[in-house]
C-alpha atoms as a PDB file:
ATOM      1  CA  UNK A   1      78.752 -22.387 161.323  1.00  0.00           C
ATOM      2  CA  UNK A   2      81.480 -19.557 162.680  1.00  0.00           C
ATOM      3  CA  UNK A   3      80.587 -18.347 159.065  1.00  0.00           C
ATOM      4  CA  UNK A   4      76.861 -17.560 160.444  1.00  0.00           C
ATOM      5  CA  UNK A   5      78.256 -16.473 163.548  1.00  0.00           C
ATOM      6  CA  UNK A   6      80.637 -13.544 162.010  1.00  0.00           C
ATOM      7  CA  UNK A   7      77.930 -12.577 159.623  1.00  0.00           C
ATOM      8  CA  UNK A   8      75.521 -12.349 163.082  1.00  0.00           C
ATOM      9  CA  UNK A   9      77.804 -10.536 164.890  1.00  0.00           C
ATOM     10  CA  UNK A  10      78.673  -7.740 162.239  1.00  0.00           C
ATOM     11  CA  UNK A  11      74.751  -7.538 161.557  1.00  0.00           C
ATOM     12  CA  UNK A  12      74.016  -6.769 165.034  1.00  0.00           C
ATOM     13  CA  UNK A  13      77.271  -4.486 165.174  1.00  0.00           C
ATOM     14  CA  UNK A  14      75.931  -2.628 162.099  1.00  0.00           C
ATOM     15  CA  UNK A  15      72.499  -2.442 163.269  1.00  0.00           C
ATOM     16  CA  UNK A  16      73.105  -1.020 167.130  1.00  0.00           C
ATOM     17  CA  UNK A  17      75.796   1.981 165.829  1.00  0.00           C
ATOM     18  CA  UNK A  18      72.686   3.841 165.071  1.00  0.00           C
ATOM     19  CA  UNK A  19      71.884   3.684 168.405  1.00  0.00           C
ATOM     20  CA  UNK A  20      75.025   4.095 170.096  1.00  0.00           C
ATOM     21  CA  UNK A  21      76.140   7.077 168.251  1.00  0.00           C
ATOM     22  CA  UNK A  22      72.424   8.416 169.182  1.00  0.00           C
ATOM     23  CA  UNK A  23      72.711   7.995 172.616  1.00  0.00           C
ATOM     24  CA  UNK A  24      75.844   9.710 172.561  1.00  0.00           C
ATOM     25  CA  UNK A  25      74.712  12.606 170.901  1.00  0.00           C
ATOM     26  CA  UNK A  26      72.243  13.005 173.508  1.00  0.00           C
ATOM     27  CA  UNK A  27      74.555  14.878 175.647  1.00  0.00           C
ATOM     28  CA  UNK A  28      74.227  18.821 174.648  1.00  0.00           C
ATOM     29  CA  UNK A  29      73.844  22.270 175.759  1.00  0.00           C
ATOM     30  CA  UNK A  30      71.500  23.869 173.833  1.00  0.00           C
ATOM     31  CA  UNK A  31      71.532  27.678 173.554  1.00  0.00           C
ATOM     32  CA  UNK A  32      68.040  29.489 172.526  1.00  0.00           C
ATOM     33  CA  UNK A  33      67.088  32.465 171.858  1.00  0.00           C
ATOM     34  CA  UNK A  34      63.177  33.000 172.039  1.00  0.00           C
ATOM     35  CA  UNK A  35      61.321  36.057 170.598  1.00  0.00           C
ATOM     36  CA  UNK A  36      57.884  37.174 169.247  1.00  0.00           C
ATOM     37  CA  UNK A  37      56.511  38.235 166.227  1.00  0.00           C
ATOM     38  CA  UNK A  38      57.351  42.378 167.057  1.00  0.00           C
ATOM     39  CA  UNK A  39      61.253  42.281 167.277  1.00  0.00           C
ATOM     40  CA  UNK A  40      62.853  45.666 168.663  1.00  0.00           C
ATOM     41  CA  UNK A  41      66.409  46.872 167.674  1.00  0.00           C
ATOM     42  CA  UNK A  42      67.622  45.760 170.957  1.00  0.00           C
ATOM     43  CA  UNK A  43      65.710  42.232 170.757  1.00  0.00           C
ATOM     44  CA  UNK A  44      67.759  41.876 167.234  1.00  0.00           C
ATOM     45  CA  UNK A  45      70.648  43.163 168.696  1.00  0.00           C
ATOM     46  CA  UNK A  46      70.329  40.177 171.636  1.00  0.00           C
ATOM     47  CA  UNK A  47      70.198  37.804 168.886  1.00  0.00           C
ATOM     48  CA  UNK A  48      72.714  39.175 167.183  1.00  0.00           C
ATOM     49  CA  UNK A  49      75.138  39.545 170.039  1.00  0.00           C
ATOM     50  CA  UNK A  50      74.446  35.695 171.174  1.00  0.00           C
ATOM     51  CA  UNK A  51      75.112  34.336 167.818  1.00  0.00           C
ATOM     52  CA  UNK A  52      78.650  36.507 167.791  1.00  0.00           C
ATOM     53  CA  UNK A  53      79.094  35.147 171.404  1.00  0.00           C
ATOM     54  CA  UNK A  54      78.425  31.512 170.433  1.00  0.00           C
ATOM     55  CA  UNK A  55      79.978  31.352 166.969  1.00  0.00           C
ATOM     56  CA  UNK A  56      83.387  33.234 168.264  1.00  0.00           C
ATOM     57  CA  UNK A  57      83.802  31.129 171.663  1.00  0.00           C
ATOM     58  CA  UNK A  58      82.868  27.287 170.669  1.00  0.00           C
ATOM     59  CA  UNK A  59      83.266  26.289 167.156  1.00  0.00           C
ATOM     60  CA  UNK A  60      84.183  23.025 167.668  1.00  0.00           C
ATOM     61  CA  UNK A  61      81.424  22.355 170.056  1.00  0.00           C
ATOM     62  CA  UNK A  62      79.107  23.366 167.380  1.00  0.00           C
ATOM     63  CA  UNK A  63      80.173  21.796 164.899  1.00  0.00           C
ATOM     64  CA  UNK A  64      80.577  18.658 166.912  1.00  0.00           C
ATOM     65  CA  UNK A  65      77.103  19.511 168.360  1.00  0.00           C
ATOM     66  CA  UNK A  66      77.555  19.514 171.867  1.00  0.00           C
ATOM     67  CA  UNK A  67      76.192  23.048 171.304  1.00  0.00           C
ATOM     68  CA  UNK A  68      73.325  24.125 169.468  1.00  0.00           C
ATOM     69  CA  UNK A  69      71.789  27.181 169.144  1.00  0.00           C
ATOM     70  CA  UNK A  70      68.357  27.615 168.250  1.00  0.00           C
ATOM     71  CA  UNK A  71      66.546  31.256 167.025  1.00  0.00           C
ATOM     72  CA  UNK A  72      62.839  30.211 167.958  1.00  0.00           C
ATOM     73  CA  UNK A  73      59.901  32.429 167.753  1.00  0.00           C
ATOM     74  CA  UNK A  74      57.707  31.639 170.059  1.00  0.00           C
ATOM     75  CA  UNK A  75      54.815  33.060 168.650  1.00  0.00           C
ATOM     76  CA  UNK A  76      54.339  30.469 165.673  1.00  0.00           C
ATOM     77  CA  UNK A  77      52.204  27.609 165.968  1.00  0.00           C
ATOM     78  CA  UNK A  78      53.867  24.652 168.206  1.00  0.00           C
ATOM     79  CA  UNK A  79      56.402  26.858 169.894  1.00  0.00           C
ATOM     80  CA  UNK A  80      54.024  28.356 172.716  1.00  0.00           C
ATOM     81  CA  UNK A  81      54.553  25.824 175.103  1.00  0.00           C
ATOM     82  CA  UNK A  82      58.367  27.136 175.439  1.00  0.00           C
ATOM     83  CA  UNK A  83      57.099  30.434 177.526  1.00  0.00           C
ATOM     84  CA  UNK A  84      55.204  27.983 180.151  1.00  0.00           C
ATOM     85  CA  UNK A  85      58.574  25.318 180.028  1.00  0.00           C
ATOM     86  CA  UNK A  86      60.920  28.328 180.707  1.00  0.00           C
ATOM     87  CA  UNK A  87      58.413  31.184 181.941  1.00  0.00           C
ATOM     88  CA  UNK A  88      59.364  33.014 179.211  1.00  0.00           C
ATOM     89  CA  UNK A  89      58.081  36.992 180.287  1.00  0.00           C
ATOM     90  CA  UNK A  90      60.165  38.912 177.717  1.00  0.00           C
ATOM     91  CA  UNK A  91      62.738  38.035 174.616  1.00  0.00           C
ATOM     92  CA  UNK A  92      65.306  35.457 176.611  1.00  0.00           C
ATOM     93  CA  UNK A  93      68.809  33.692 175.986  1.00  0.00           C
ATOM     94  CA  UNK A  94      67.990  30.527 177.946  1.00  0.00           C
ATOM     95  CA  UNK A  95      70.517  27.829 177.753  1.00  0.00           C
ATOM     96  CA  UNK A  96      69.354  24.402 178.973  1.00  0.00           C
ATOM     97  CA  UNK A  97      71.588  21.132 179.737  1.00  0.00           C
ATOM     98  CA  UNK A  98      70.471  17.725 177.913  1.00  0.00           C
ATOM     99  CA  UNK A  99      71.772  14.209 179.322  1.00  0.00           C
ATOM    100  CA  UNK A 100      70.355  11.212 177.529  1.00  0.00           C
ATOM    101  CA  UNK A 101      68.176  13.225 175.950  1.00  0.00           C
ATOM    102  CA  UNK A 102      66.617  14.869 178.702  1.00  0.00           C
ATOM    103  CA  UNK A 103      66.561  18.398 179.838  1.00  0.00           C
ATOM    104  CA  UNK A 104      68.279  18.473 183.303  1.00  0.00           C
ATOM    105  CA  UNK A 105      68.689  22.284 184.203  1.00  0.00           C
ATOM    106  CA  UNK A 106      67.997  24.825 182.297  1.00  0.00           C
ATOM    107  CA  UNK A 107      68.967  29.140 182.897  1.00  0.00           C
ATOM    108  CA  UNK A 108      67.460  32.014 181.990  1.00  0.00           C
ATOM    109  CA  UNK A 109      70.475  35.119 181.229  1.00  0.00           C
ATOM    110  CA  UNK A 110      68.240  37.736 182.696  1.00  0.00           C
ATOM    111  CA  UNK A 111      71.677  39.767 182.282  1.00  0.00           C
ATOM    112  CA  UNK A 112      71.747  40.210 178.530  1.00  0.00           C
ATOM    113  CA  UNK A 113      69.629  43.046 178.833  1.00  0.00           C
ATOM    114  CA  UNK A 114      71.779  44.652 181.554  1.00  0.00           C
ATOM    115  CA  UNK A 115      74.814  44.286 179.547  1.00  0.00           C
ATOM    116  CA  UNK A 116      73.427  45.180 176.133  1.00  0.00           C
ATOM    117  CA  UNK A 117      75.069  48.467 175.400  1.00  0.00           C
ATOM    118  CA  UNK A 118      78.282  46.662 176.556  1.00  0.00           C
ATOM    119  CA  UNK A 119      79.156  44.497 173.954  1.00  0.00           C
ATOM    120  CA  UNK A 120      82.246  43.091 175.505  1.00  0.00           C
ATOM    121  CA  UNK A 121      80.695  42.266 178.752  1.00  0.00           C
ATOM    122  CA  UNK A 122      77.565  40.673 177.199  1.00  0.00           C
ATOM    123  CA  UNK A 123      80.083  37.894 175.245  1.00  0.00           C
ATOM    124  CA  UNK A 124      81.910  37.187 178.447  1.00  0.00           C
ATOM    125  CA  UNK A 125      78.771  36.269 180.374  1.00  0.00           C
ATOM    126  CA  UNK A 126      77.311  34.608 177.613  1.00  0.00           C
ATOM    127  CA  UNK A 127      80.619  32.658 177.278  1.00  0.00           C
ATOM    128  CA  UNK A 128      81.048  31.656 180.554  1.00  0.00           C
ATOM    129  CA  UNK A 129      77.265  30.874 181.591  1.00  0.00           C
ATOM    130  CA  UNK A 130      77.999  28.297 178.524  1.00  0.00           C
ATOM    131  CA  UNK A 131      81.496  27.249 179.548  1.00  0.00           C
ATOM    132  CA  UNK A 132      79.475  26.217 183.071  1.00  0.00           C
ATOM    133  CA  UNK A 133      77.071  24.057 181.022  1.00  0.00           C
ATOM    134  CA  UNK A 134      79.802  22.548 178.808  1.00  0.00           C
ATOM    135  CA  UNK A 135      81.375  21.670 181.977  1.00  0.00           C
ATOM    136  CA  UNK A 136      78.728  19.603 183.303  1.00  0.00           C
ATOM    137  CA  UNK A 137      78.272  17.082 180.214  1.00  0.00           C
END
């Protein structure tokens, strides 16, 4: 009998870590960059500069995947609805906040155009507008 009952109780141990490790992983900031089929130099150089941003300031988040970033064109089939979920106007760095799997805030860096021909100050607001998201998980 406390044969059965071990074997029980490491089945149902085995079969819930799916789960839990899931539902932990729901946590995230995710970081995307949305643009259209007709891509500018400066609309590449957004991408370009977020990526550099991202990939310099929070490796371990990303690999640990509290961060994601995500190139999406929102153009292609399936992807429209992301211009009426974040009134998408124009090619945007919008970095949204996930808790158990559902968005909870999301913002739109209107400033990445402003600071486009300053390289520096572009990766310090792109850093911390993510460091303020981080923050919150």
């Amino acid at each position: 009998m406390k044969k059965i009952m071990l074997c029980v109780s490491v089945l149902s141990i085995i079969c819930f870590l799916p789960i839990l490790s899931f539902t932990q992983n729901s946590d995230k900031v995710i970081a995307y960059y949305f643009h259209g089929n007709f891509r500018c130099p400066a609309c590449y150089r957004i991408e370009q500069y977020s990526r550099e941003a991202i990939e310099s300031n929070f490796k371990e988040e990303l690999k640990s995947g509290k961060l994601v970033f995500k190139v999406i064109n929102v153009e292609k089939r399936g992807n429209q609805h992301f211009i009426k979920d974040y009134q998408l106007y124009t090619k945007s760095l919008v970095i949204s906040l996930v808790k158990d799997g559902k968005e909870i805030k999301y913002k739109n860096l209107t400033k990445v155009w402003e600071y486009l021909r300053n390289k520096q100050k572009f990766y310090n607001y792109v850093k911390d507008e993510i460091e303020k998201f981080l923050g919150e998980l």
